[in-house]
N, C-alpha and C. Protein backbone atom coordinates (compact mmCIF):
# COMPACT_ATOMS: atom_id res chain seq x y z
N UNK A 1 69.65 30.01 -89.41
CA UNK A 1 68.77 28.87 -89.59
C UNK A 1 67.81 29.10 -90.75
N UNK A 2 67.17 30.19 -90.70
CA UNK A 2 66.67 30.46 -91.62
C UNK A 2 67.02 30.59 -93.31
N UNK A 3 68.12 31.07 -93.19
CA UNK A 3 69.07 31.03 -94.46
C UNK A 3 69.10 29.70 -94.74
N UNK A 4 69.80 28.88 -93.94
CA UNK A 4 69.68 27.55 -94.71
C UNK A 4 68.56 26.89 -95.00
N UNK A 5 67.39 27.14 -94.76
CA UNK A 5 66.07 26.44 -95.04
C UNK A 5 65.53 26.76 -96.02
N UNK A 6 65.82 28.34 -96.57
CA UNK A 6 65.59 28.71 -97.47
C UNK A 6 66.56 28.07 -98.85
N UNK A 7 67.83 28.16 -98.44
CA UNK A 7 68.73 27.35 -99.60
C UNK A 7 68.20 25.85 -99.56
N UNK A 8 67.93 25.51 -98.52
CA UNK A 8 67.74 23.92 -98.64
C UNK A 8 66.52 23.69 -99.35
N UNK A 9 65.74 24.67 -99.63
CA UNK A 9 64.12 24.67 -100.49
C UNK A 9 64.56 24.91 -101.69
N UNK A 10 65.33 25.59 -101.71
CA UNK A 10 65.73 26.08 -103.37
C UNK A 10 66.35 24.31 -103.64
N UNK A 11 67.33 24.32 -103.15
CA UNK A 11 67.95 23.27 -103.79
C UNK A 11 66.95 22.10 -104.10
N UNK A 12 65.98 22.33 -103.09
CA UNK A 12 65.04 20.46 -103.75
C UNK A 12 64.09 21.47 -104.85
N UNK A 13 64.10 22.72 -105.03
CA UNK A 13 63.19 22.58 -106.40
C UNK A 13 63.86 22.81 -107.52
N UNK A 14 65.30 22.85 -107.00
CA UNK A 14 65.87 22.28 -108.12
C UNK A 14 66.17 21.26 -108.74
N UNK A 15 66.36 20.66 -107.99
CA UNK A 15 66.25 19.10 -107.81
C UNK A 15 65.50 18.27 -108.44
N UNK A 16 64.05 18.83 -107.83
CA UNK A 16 62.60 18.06 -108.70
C UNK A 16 62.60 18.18 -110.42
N UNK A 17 62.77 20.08 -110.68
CA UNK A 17 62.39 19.87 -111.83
C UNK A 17 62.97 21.31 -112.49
N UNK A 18 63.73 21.87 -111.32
CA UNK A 18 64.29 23.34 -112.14
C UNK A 18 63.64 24.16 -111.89
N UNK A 19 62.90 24.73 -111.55
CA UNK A 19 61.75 25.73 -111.22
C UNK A 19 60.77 24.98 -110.60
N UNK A 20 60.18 25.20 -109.43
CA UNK A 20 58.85 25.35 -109.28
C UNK A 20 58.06 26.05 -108.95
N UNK A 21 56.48 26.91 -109.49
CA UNK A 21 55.86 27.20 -109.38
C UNK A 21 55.22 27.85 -108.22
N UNK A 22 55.61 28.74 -107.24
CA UNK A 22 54.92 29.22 -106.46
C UNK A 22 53.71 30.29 -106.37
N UNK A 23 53.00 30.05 -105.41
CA UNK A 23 52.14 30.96 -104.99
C UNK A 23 52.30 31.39 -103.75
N UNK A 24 51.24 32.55 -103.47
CA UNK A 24 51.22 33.58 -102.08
C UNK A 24 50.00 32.61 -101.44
N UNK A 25 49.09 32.25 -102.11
CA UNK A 25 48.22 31.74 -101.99
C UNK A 25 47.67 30.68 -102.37
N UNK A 26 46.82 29.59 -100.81
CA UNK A 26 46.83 28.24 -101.50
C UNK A 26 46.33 27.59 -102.57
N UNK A 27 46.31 26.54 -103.17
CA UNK A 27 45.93 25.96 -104.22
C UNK A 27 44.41 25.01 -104.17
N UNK A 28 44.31 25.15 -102.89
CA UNK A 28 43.25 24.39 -102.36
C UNK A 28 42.13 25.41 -101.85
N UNK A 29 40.92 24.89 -101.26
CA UNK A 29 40.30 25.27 -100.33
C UNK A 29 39.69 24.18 -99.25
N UNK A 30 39.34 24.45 -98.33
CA UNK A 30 39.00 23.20 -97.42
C UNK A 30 37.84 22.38 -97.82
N UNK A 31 37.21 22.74 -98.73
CA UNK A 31 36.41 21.85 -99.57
C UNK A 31 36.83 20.76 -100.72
N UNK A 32 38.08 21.01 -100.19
CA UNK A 32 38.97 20.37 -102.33
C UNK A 32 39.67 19.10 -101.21
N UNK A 33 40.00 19.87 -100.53
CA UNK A 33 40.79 18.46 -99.21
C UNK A 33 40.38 17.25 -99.42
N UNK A 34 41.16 16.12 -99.64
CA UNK A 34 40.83 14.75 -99.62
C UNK A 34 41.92 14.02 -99.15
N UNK A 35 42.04 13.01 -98.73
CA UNK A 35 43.08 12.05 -97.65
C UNK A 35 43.26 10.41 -98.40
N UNK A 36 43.61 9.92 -98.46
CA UNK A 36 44.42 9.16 -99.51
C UNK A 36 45.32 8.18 -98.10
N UNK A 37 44.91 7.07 -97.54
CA UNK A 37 45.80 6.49 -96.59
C UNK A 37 46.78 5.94 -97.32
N UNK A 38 46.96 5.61 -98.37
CA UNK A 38 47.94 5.00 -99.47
C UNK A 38 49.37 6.10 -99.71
N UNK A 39 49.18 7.21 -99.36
CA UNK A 39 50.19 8.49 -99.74
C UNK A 39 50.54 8.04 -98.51
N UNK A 40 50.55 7.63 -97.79
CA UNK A 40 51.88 7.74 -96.36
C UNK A 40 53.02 6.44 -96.62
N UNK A 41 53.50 7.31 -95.87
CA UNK A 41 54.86 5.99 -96.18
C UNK A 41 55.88 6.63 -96.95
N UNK A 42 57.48 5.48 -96.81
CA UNK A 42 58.33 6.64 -97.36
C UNK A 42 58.46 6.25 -98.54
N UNK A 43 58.78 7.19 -99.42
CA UNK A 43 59.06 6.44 -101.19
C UNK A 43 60.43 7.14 -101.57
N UNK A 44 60.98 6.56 -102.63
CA UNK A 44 62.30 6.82 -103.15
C UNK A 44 61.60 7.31 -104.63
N UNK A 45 62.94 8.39 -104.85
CA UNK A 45 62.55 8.45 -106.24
C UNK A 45 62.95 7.77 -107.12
N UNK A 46 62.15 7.78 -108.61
CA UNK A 46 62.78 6.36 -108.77
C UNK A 46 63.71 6.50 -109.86
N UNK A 47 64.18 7.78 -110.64
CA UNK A 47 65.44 8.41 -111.46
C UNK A 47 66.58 9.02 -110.74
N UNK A 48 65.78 9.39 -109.09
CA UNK A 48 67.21 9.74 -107.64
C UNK A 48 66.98 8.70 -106.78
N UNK A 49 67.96 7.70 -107.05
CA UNK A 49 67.77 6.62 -105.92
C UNK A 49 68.34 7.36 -104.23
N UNK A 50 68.70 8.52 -103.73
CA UNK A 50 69.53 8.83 -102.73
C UNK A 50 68.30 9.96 -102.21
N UNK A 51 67.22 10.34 -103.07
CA UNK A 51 65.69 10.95 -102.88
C UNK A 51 65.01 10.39 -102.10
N UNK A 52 64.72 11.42 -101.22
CA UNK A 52 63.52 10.28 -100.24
C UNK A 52 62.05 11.33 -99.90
N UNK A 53 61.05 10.89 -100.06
CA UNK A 53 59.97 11.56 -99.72
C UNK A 53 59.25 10.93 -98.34
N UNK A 54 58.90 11.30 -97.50
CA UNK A 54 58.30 10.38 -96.48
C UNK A 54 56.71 11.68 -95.98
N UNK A 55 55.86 10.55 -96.27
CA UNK A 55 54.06 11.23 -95.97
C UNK A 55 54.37 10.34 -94.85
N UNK A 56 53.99 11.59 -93.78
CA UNK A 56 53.27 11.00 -92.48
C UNK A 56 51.77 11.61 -92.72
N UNK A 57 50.82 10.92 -91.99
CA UNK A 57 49.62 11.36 -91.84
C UNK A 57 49.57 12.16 -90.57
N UNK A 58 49.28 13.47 -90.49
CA UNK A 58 49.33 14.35 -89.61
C UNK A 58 47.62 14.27 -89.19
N UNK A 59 47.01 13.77 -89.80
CA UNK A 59 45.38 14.42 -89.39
C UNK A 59 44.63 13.91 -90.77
N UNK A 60 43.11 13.40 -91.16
CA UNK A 60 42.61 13.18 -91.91
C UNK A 60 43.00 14.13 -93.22
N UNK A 61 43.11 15.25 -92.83
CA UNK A 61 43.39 16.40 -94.07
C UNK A 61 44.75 16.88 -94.43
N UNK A 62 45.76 16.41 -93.69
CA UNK A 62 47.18 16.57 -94.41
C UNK A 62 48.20 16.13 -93.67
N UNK A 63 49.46 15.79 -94.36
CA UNK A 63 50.55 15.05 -94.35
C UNK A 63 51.66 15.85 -93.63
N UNK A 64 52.54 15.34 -93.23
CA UNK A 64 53.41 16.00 -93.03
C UNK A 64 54.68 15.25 -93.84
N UNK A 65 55.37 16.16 -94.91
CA UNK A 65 56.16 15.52 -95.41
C UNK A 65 57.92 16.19 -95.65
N UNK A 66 58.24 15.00 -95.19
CA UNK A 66 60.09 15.34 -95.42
C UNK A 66 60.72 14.80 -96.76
N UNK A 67 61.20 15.92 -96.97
CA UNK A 67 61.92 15.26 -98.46
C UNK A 67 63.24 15.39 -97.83
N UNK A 68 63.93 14.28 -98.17
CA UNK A 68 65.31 14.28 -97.79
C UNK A 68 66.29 13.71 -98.93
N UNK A 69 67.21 14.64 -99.41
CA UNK A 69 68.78 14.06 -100.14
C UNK A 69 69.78 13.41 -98.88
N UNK A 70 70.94 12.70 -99.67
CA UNK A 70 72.00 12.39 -98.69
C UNK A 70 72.57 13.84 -98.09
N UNK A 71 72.21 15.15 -98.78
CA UNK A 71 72.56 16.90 -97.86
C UNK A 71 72.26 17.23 -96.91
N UNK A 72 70.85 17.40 -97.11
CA UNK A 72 69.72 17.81 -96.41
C UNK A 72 67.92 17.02 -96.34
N UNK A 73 67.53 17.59 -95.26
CA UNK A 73 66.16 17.21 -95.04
C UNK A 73 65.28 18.27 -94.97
N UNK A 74 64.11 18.74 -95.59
CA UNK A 74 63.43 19.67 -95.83
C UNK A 74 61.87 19.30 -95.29
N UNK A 75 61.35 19.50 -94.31
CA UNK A 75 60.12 19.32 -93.50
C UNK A 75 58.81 20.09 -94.04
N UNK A 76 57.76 20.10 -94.94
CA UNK A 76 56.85 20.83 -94.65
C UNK A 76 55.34 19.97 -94.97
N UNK A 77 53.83 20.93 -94.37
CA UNK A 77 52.68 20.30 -94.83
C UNK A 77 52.57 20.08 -96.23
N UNK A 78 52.02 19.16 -96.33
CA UNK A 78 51.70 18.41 -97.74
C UNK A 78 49.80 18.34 -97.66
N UNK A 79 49.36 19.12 -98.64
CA UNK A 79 47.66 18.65 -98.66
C UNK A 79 47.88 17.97 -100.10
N UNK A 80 46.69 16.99 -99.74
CA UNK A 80 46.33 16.36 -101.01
C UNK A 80 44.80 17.13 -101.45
N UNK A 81 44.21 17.19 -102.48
CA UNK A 81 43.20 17.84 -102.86
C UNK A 81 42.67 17.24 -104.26
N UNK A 82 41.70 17.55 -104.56
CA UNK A 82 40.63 17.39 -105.86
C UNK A 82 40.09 18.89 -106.31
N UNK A 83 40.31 19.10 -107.97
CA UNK A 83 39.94 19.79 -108.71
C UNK A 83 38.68 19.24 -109.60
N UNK A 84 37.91 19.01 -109.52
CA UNK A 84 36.79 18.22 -110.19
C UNK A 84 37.35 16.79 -110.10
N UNK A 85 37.99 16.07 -110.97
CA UNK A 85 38.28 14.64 -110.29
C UNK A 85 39.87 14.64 -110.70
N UNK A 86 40.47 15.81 -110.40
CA UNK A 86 41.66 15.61 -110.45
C UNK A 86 42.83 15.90 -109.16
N UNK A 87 43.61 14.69 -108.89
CA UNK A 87 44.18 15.38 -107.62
C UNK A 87 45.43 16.00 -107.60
N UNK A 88 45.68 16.47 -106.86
CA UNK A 88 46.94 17.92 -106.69
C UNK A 88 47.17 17.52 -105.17
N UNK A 89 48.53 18.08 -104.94
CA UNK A 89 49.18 18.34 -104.04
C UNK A 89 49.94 19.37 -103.51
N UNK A 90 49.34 20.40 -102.78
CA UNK A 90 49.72 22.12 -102.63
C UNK A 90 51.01 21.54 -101.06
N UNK A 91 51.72 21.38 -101.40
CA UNK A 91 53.20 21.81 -100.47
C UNK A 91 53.45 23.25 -99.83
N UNK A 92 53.64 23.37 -98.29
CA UNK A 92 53.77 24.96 -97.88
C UNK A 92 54.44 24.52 -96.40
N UNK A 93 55.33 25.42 -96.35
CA UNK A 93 55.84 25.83 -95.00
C UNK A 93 55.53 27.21 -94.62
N UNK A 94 54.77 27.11 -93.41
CA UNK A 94 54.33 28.35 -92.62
C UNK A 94 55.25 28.92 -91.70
N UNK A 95 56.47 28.11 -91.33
CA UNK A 95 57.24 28.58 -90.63
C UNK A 95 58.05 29.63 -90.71
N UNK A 96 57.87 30.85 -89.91
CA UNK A 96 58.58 32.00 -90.07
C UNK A 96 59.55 32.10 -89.17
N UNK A 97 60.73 32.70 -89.47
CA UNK A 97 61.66 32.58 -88.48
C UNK A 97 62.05 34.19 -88.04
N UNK A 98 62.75 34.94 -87.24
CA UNK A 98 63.35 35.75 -87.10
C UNK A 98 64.80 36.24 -87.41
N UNK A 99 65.29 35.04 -88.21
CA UNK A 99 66.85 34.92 -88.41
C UNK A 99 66.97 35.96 -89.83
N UNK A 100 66.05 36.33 -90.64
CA UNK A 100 65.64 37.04 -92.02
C UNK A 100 65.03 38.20 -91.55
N UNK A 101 65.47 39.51 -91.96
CA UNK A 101 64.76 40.19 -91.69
C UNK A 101 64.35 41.10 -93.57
N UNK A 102 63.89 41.32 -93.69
CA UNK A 102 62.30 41.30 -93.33
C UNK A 102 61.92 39.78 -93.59
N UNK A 103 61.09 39.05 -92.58
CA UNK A 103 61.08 37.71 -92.98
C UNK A 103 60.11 36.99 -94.44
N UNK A 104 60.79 36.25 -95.23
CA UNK A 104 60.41 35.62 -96.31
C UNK A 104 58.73 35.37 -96.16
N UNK A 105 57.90 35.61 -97.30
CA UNK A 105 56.53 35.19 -97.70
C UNK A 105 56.44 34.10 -97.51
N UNK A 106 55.86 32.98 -96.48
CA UNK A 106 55.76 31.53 -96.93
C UNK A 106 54.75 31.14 -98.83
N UNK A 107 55.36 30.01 -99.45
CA UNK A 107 54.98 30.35 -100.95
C UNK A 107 54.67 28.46 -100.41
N UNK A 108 53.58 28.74 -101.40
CA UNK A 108 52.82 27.14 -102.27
C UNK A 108 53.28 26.67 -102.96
N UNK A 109 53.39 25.33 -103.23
CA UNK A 109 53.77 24.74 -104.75
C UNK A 109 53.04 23.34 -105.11
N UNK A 110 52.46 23.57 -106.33
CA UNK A 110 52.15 22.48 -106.55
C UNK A 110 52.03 21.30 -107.59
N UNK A 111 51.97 20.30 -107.13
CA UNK A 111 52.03 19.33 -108.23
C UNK A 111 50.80 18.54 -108.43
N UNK A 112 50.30 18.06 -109.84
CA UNK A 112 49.30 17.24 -109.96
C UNK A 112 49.54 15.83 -110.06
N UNK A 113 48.75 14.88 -108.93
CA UNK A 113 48.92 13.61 -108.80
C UNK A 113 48.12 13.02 -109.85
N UNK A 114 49.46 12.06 -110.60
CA UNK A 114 48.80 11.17 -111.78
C UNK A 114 48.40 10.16 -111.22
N UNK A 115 48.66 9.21 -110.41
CA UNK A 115 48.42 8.02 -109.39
C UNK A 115 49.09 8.04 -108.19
N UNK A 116 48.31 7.12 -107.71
CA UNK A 116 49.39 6.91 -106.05
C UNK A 116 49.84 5.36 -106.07
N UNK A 117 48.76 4.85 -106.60
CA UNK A 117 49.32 3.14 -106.78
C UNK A 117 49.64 2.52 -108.05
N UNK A 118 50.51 1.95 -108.17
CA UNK A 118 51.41 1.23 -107.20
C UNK A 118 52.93 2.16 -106.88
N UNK A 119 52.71 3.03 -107.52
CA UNK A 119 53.60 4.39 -107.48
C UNK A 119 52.80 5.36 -107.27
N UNK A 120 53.64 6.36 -106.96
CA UNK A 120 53.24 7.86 -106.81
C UNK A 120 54.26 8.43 -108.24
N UNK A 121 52.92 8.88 -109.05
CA UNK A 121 53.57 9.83 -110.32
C UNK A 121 52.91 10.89 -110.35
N UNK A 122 53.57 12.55 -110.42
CA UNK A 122 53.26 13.44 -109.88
C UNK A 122 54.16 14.59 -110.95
N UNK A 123 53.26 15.20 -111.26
CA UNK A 123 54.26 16.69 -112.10
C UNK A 123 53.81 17.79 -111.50
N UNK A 124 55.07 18.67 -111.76
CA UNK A 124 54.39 20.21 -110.79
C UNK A 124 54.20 20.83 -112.53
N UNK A 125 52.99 21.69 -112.54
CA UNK A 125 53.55 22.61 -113.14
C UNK A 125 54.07 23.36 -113.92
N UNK A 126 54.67 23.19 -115.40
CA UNK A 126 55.85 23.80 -115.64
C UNK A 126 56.33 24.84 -115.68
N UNK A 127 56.98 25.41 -114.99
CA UNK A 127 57.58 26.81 -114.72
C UNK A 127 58.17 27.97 -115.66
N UNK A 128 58.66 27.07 -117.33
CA UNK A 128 59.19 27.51 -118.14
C UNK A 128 57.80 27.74 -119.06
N UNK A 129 56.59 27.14 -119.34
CA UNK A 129 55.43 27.26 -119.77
C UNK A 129 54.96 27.70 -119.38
N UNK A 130 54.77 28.38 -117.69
CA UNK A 130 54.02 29.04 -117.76
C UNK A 130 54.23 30.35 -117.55
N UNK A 131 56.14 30.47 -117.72
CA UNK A 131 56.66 31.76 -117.62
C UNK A 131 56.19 33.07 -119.10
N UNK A 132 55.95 31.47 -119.93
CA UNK A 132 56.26 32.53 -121.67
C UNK A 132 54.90 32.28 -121.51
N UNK A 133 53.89 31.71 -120.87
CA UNK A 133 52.54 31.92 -121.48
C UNK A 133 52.05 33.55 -120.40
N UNK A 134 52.42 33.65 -119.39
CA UNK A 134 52.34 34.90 -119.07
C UNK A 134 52.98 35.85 -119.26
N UNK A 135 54.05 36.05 -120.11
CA UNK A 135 55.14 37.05 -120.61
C UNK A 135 53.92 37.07 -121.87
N UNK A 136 53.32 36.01 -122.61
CA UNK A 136 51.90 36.71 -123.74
C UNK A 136 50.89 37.00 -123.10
N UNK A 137 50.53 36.92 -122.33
CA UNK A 137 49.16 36.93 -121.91
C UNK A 137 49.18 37.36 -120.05
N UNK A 138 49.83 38.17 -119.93
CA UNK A 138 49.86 38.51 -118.58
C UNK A 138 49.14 39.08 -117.62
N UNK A 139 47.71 39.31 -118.00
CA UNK A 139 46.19 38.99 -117.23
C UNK A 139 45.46 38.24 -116.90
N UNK A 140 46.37 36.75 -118.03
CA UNK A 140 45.48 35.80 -117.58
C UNK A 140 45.13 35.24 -116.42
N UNK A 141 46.37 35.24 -115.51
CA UNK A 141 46.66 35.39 -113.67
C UNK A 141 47.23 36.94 -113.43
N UNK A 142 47.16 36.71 -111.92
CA UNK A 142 47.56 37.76 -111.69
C UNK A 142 49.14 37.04 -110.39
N UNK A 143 50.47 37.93 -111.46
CA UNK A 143 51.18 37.31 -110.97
C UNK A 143 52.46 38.43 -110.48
N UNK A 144 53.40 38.33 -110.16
CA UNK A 144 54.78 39.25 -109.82
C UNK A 144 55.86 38.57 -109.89
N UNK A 145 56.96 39.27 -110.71
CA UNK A 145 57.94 39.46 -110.89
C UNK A 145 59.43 39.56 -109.87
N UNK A 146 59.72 39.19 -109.43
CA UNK A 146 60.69 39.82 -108.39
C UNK A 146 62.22 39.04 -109.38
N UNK A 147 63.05 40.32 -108.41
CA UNK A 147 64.09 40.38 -109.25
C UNK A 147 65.05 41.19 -109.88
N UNK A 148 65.85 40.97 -110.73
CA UNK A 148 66.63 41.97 -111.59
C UNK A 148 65.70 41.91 -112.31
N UNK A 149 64.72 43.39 -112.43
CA UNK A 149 64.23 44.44 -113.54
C UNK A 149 64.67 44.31 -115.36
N UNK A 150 66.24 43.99 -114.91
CA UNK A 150 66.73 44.94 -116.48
C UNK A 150 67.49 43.64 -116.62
N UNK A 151 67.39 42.10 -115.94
CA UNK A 151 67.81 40.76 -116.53
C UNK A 151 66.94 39.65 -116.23
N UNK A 152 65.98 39.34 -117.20
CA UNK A 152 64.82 38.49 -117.21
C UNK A 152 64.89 37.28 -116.84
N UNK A 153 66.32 37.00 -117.17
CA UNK A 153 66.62 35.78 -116.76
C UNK A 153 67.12 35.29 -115.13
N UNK A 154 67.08 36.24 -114.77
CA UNK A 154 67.61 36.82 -113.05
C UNK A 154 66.19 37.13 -112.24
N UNK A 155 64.75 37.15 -113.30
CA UNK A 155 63.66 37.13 -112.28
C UNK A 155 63.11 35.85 -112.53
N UNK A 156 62.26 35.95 -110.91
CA UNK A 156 61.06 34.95 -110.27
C UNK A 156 59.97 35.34 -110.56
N UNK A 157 59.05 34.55 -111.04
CA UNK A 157 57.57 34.30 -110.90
C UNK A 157 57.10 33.74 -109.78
N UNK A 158 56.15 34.68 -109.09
CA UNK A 158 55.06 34.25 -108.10
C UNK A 158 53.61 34.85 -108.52
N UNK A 159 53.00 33.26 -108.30
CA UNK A 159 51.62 33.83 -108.52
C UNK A 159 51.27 34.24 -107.55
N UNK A 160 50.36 35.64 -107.66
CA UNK A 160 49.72 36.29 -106.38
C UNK A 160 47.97 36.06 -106.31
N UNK A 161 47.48 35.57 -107.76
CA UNK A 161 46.32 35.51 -107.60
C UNK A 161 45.30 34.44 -106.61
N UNK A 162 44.40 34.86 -105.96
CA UNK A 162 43.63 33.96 -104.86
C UNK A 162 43.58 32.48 -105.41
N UNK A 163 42.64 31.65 -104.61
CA UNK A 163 42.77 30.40 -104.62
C UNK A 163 41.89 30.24 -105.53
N UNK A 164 40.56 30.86 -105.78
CA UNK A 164 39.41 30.48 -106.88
C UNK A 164 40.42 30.78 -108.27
N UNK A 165 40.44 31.73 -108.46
CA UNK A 165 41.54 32.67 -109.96
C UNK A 165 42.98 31.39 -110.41
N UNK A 166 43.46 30.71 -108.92
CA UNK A 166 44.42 30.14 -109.31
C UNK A 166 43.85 28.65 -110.11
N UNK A 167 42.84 28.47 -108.91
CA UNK A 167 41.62 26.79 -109.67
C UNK A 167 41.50 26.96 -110.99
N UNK A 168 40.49 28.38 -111.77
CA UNK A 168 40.10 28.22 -112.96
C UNK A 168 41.01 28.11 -113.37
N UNK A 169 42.28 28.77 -113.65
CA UNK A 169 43.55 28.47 -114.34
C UNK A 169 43.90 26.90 -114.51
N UNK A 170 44.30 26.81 -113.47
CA UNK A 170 44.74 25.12 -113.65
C UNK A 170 43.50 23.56 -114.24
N UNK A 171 42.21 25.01 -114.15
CA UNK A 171 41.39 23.78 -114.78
C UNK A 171 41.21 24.23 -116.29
N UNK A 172 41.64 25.36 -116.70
CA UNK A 172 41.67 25.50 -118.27
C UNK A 172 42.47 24.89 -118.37
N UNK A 173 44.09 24.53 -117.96
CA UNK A 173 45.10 24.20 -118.50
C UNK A 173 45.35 22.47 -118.09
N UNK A 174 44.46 22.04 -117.16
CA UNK A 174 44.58 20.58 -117.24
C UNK A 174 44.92 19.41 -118.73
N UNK A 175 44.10 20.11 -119.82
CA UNK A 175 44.68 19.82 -120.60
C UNK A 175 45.67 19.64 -121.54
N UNK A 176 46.77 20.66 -121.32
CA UNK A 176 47.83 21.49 -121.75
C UNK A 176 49.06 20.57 -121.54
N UNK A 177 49.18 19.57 -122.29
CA UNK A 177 50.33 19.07 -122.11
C UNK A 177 51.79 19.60 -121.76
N UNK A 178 51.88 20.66 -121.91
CA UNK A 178 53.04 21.34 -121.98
C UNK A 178 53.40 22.10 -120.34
N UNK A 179 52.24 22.25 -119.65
CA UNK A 179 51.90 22.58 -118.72
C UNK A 179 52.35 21.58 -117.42
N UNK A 180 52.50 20.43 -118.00
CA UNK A 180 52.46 19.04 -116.60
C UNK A 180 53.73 18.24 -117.68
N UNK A 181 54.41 18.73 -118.34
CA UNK A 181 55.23 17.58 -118.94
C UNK A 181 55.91 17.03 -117.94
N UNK A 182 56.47 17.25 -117.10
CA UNK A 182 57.62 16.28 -115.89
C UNK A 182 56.77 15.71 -115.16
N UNK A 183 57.51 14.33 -114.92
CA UNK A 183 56.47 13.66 -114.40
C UNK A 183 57.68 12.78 -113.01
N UNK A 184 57.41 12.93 -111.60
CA UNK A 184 58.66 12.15 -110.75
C UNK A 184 57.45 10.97 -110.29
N UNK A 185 58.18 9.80 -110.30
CA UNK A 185 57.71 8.71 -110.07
C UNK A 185 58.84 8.40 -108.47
N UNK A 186 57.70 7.72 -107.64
CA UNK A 186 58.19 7.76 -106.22
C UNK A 186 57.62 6.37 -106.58
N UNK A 187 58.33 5.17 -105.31
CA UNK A 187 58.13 4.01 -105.12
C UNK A 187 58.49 3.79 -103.94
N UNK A 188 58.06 2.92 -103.25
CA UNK A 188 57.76 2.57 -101.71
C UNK A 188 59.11 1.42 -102.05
């Protein structure tokens, strides 16, 4: 069970955008939390018509959301949040299973919300930008490698740095076009 949940995660971040961006640690803090009654409901994507995202409202402070292909259905919390007046969306499954041994790190990912109305347009990230900006500058976070060692193209990036270290980052780079180029547009 576990195996497949794990392939079934890979496959939707492949899906979205080819890589996405994880962390060990969240993107939020319970002060950044904000609730949005407009994010619930199910939306299609609107370049994968067979994409389905569905926000339930679990509680004033986060969603519970299923992304589903005609394959598979992939279940996890969805927070919405604010970075000074910008909002984000940190995605995480806490669920650990026993079917993996040693069992998998639950990892973050996130994307920054461009609007919610009359669409939801949303980019995570970019994974390939911010692979070569830390292959120059690899103090600027504090991040790990996993992987084939001796084929670069065979490793993962995870950021390991805390939730404050991960904020300033993403608020130097809010501007960084290169940083948020993909953009998935969802429609109700």
């Amino acid at each position: 069970m576990r195996k497949r949940y794990l392939l079934i995660l890979a496959a939707c971040a492949l899906v979205l955008t080819g890589c996405l961006v994880t962390s060990v640690y969240p993107f939020y803090t319970q002060k950044d939390v904000v609730f949005e009654p407009a994010l619930a409901g199910t939306w299609t994507n609107a370049s994968e018509g067979e994409e389905r995202w569905e926000f339930a409202a679990v509680s004033t402070n986060n969603y519970r959301l299923s992304f589903m292909t005609k394959d598979a259905t992939n279940v996890v919390q969805a927070t919405l949040f604010k970075i000074q007046t910008t909002l984000f969306l940190d995605l995480f499954n806490g669920e650990i299973g026993d079917e993996v041994q040693p069992p998998p790190i639950p990892s973050h990912f996130l994307f920054r919300v461009k609007q919610i109305k009359p669409t939801v347009k949303m980019s995570p990230m970019d994974y390939e930008w911010l692979t070569k900006f830390l292959a120059q500058d690899p103090r600027a976070l504090r991040h790990h490698l996993i992987g084939d060692e001796k084929d670069k193209d065979k490793q993962r990036l995870v950021l390991t740095a805390d939730t404050a270290d991960l904020q300033k980052f993403i608020v130097k780079h809010l501007d960084t076009a290169e940083a948020w180029k993909d953009t998935t547009e969802l429609t109700k």
